[in-house]
PDB file of N, CA and C in Angstrom:
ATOM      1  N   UNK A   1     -61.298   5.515 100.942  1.00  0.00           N
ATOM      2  CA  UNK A   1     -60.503   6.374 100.084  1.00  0.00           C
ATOM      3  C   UNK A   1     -59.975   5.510  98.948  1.00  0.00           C
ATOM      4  N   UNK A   2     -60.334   5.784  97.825  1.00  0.00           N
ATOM      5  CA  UNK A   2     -59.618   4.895  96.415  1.00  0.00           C
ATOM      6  C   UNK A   2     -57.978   5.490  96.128  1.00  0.00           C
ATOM      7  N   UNK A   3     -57.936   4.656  96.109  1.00  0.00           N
ATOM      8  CA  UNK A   3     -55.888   4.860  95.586  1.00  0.00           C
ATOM      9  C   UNK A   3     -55.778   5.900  94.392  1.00  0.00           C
ATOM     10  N   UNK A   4     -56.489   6.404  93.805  1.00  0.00           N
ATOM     11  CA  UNK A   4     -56.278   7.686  93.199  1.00  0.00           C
ATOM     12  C   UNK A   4     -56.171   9.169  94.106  1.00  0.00           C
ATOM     13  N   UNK A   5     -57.330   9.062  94.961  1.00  0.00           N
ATOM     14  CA  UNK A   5     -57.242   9.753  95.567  1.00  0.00           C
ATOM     15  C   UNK A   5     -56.164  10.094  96.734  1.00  0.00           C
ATOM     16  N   UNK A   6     -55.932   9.150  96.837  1.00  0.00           N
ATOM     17  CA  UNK A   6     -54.812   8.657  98.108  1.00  0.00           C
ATOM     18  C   UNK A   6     -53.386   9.204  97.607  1.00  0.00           C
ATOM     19  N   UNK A   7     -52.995   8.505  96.460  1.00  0.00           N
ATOM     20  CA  UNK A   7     -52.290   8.822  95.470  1.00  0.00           C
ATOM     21  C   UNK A   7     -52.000  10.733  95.504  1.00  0.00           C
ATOM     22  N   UNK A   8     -53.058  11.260  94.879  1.00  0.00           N
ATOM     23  CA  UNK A   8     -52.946  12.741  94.499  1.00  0.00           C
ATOM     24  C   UNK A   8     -52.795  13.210  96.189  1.00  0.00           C
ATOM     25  N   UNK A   9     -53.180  12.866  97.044  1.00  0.00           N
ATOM     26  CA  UNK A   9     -53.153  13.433  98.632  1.00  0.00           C
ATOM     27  C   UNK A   9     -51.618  13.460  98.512  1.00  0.00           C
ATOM     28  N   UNK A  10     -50.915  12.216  98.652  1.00  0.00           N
ATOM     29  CA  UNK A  10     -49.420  11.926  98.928  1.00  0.00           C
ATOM     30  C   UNK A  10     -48.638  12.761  97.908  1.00  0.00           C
ATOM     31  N   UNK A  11     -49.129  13.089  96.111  1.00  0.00           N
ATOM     32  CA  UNK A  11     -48.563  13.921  95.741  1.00  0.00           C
ATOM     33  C   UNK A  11     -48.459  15.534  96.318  1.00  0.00           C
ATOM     34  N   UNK A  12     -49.421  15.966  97.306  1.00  0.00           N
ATOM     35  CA  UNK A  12     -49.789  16.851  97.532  1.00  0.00           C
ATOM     36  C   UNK A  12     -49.072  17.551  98.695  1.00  0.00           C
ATOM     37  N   UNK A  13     -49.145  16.402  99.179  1.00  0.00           N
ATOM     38  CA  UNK A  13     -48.213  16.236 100.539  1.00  0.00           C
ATOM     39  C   UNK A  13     -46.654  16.471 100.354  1.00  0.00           C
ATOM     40  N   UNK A  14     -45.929  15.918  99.243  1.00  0.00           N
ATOM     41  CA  UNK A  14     -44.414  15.952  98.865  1.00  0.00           C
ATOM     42  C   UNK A  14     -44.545  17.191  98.350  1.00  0.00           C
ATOM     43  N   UNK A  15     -45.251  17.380  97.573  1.00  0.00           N
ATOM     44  CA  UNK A  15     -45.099  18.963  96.495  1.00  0.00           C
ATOM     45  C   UNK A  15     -45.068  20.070  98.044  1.00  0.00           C
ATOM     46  N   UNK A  16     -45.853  20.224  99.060  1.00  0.00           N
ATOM     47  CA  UNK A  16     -45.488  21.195 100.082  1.00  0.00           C
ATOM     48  C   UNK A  16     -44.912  21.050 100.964  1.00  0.00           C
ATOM     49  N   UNK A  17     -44.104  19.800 101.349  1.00  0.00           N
ATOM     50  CA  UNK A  17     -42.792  19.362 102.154  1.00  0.00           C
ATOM     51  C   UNK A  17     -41.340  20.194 101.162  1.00  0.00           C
ATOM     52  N   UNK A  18     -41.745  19.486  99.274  1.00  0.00           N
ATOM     53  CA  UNK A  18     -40.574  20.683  99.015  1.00  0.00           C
ATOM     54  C   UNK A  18     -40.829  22.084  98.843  1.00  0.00           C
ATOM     55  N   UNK A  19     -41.694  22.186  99.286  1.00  0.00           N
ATOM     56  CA  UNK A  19     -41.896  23.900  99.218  1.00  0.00           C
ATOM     57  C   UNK A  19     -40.670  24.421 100.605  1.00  0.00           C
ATOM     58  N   UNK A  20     -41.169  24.124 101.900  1.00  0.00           N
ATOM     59  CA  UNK A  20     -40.312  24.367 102.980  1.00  0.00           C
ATOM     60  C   UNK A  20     -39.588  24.151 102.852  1.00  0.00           C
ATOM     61  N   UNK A  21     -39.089  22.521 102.174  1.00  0.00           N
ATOM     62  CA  UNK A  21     -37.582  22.406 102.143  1.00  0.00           C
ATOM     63  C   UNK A  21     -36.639  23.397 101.204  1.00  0.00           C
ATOM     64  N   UNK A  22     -37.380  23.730 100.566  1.00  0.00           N
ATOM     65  CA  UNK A  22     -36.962  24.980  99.442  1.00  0.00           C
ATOM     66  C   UNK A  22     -36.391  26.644 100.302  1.00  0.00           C
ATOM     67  N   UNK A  23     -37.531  26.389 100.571  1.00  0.00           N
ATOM     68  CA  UNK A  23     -37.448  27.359 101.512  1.00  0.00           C
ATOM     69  C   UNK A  23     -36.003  27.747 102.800  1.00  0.00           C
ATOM     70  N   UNK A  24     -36.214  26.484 103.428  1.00  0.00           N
ATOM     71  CA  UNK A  24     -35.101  26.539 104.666  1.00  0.00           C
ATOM     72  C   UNK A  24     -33.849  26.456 103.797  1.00  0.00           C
ATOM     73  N   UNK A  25     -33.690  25.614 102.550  1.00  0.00           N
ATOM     74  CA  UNK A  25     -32.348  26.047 101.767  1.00  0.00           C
ATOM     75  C   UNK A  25     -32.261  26.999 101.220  1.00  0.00           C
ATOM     76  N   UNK A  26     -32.838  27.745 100.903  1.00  0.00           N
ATOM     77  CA  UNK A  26     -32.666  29.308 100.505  1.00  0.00           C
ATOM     78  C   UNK A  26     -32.144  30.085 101.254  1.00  0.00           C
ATOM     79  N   UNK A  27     -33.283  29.682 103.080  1.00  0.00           N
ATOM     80  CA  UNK A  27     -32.755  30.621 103.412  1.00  0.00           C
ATOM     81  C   UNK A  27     -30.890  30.330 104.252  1.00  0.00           C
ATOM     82  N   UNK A  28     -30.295  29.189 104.448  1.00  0.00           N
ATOM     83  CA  UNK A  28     -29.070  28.702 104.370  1.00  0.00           C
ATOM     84  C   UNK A  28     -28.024  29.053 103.867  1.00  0.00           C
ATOM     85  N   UNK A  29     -28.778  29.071 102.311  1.00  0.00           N
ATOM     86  CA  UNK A  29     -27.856  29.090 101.068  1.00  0.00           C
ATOM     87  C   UNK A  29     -27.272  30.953 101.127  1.00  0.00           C
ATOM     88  N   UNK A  30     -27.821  31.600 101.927  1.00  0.00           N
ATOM     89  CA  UNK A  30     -28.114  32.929 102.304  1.00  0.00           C
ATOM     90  C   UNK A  30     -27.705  33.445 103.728  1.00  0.00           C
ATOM     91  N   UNK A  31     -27.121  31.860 104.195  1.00  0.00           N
ATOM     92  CA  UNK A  31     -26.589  32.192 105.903  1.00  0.00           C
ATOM     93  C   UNK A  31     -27.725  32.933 106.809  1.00  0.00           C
ATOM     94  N   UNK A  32     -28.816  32.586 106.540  1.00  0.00           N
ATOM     95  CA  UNK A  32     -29.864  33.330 107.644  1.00  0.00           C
ATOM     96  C   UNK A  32     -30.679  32.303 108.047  1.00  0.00           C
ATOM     97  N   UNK A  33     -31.705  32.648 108.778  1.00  0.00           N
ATOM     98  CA  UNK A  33     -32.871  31.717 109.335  1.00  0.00           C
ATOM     99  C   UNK A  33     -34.148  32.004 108.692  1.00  0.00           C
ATOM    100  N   UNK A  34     -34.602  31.076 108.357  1.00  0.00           N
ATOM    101  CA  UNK A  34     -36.302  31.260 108.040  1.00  0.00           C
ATOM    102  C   UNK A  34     -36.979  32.164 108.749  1.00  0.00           C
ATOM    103  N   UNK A  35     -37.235  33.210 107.954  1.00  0.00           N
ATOM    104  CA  UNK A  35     -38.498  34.351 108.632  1.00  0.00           C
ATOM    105  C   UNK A  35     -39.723  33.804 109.199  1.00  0.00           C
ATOM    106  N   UNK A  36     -40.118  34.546 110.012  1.00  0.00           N
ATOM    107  CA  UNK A  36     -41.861  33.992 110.358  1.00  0.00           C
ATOM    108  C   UNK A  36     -42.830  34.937 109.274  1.00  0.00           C
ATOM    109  N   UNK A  37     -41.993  35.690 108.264  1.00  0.00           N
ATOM    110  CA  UNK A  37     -43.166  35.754 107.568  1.00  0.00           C
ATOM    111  C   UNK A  37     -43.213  35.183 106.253  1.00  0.00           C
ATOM    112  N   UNK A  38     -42.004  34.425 106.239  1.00  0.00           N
ATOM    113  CA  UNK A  38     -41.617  33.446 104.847  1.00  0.00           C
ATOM    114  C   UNK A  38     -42.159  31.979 105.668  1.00  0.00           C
ATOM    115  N   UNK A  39     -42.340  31.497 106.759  1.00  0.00           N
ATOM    116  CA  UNK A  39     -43.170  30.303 107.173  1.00  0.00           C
ATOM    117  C   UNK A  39     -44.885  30.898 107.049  1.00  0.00           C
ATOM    118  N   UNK A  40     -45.374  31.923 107.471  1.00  0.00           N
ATOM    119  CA  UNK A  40     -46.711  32.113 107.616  1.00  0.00           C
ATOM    120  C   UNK A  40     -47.066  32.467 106.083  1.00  0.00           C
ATOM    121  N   UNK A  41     -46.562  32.753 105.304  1.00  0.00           N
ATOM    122  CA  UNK A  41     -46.955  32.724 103.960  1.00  0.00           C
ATOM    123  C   UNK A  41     -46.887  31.114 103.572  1.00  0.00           C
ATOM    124  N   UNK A  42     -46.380  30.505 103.420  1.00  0.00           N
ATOM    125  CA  UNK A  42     -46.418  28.740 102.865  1.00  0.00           C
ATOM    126  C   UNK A  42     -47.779  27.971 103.804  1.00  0.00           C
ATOM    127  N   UNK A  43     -47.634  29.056 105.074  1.00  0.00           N
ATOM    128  CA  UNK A  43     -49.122  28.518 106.181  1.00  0.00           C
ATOM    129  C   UNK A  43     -50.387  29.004 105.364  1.00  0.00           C
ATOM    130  N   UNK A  44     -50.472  29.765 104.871  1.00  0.00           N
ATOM    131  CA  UNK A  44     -51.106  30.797 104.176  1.00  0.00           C
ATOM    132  C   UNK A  44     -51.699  29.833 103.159  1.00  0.00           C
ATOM    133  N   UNK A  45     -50.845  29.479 102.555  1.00  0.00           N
ATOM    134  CA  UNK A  45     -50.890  28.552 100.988  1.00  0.00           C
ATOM    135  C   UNK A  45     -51.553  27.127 101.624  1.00  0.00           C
ATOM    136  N   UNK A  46     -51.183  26.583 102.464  1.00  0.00           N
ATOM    137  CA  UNK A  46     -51.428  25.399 103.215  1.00  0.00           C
ATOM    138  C   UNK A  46     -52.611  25.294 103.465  1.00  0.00           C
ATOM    139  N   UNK A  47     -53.555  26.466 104.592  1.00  0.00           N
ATOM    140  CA  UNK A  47     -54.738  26.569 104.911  1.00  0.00           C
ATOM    141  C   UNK A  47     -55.559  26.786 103.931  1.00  0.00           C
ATOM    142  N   UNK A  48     -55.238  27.790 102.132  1.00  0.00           N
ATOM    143  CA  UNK A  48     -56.144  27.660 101.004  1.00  0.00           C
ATOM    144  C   UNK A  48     -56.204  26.340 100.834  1.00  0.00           C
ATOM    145  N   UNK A  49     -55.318  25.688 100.347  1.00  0.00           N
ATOM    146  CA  UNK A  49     -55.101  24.235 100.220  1.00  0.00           C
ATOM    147  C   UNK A  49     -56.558  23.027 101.129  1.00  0.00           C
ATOM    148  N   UNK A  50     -56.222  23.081 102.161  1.00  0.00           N
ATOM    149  CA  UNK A  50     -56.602  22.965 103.041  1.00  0.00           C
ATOM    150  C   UNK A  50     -58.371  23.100 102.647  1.00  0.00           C
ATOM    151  N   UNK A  51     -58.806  24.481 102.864  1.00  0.00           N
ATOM    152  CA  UNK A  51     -59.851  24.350 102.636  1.00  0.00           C
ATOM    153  C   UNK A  51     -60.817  24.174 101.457  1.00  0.00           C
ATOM    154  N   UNK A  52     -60.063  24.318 100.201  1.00  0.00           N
ATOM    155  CA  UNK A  52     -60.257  23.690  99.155  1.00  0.00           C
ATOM    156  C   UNK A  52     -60.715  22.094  99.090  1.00  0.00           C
ATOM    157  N   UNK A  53     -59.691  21.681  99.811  1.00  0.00           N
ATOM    158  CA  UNK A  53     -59.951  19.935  99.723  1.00  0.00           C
ATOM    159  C   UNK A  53     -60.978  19.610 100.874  1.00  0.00           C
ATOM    160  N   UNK A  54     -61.059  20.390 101.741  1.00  0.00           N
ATOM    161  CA  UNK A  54     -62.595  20.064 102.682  1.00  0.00           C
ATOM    162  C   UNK A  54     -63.543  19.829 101.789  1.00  0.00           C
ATOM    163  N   UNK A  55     -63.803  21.331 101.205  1.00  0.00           N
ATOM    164  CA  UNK A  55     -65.329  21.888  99.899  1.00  0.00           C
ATOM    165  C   UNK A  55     -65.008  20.477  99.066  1.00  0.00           C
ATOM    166  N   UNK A  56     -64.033  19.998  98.777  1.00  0.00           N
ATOM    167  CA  UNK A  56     -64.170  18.834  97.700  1.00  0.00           C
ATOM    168  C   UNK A  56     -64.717  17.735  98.392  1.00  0.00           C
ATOM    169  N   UNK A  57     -64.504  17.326  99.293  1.00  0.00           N
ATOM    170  CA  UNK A  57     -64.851  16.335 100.509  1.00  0.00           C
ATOM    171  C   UNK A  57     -65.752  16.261 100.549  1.00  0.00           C
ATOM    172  N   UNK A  58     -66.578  17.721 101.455  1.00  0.00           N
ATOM    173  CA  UNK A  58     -68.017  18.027 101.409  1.00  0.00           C
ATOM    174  C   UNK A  58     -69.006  17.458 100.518  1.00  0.00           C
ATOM    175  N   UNK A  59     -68.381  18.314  99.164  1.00  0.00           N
ATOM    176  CA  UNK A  59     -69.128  18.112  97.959  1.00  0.00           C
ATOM    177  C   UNK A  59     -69.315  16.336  97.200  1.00  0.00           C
ATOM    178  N   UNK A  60     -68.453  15.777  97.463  1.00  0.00           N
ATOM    179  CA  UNK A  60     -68.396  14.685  97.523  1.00  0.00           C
ATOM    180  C   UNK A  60     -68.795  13.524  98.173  1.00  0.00           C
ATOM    181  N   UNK A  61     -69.201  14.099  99.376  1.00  0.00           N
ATOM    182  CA  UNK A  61     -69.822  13.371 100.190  1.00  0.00           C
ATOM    183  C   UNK A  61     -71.591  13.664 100.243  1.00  0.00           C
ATOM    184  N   UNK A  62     -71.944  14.807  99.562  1.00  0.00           N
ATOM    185  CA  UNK A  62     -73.458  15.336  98.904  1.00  0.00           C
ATOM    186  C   UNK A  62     -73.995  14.897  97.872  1.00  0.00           C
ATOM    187  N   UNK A  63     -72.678  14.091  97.354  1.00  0.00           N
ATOM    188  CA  UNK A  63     -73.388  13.537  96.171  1.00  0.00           C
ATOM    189  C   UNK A  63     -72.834  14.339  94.601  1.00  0.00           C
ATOM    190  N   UNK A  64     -72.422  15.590  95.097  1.00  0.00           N
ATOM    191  CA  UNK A  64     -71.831  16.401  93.627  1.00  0.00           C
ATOM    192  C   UNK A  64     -70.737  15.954  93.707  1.00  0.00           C
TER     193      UNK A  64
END
């Protein structure tokens, strides 16, 4: 893995740690608890994510 890539992973990684953390303070800031359908939506976003960067992997590893 080249340190660019590594790099944009770890950005990738913080950018959807503050998503949740966004999240659980909202829902705080609001005196309630995180919904399971305000976590399965960010899961939602996670697994596109997710399989996006496989197909790049893939493709990358084919030679495109």
């Amino acid at each position: 893995m080249g340190t660019d890539l590594a790099i944009t992973l770890m950005l990738a990684f913080l950018d959807r740690a503050a998503a949740y953390g966004a999240l659980i303070s909202k829902a705080r800031a609001e005196g309630r608890d995180v919904t399971d359908a305000e976590i399965d939506e960010l899961a939602r976003e996670d697994d596109a994510a997710r399989a996006d960067l496989v197909a790049a992997i893939a493709k990358r590893k084919a030679g495109g």
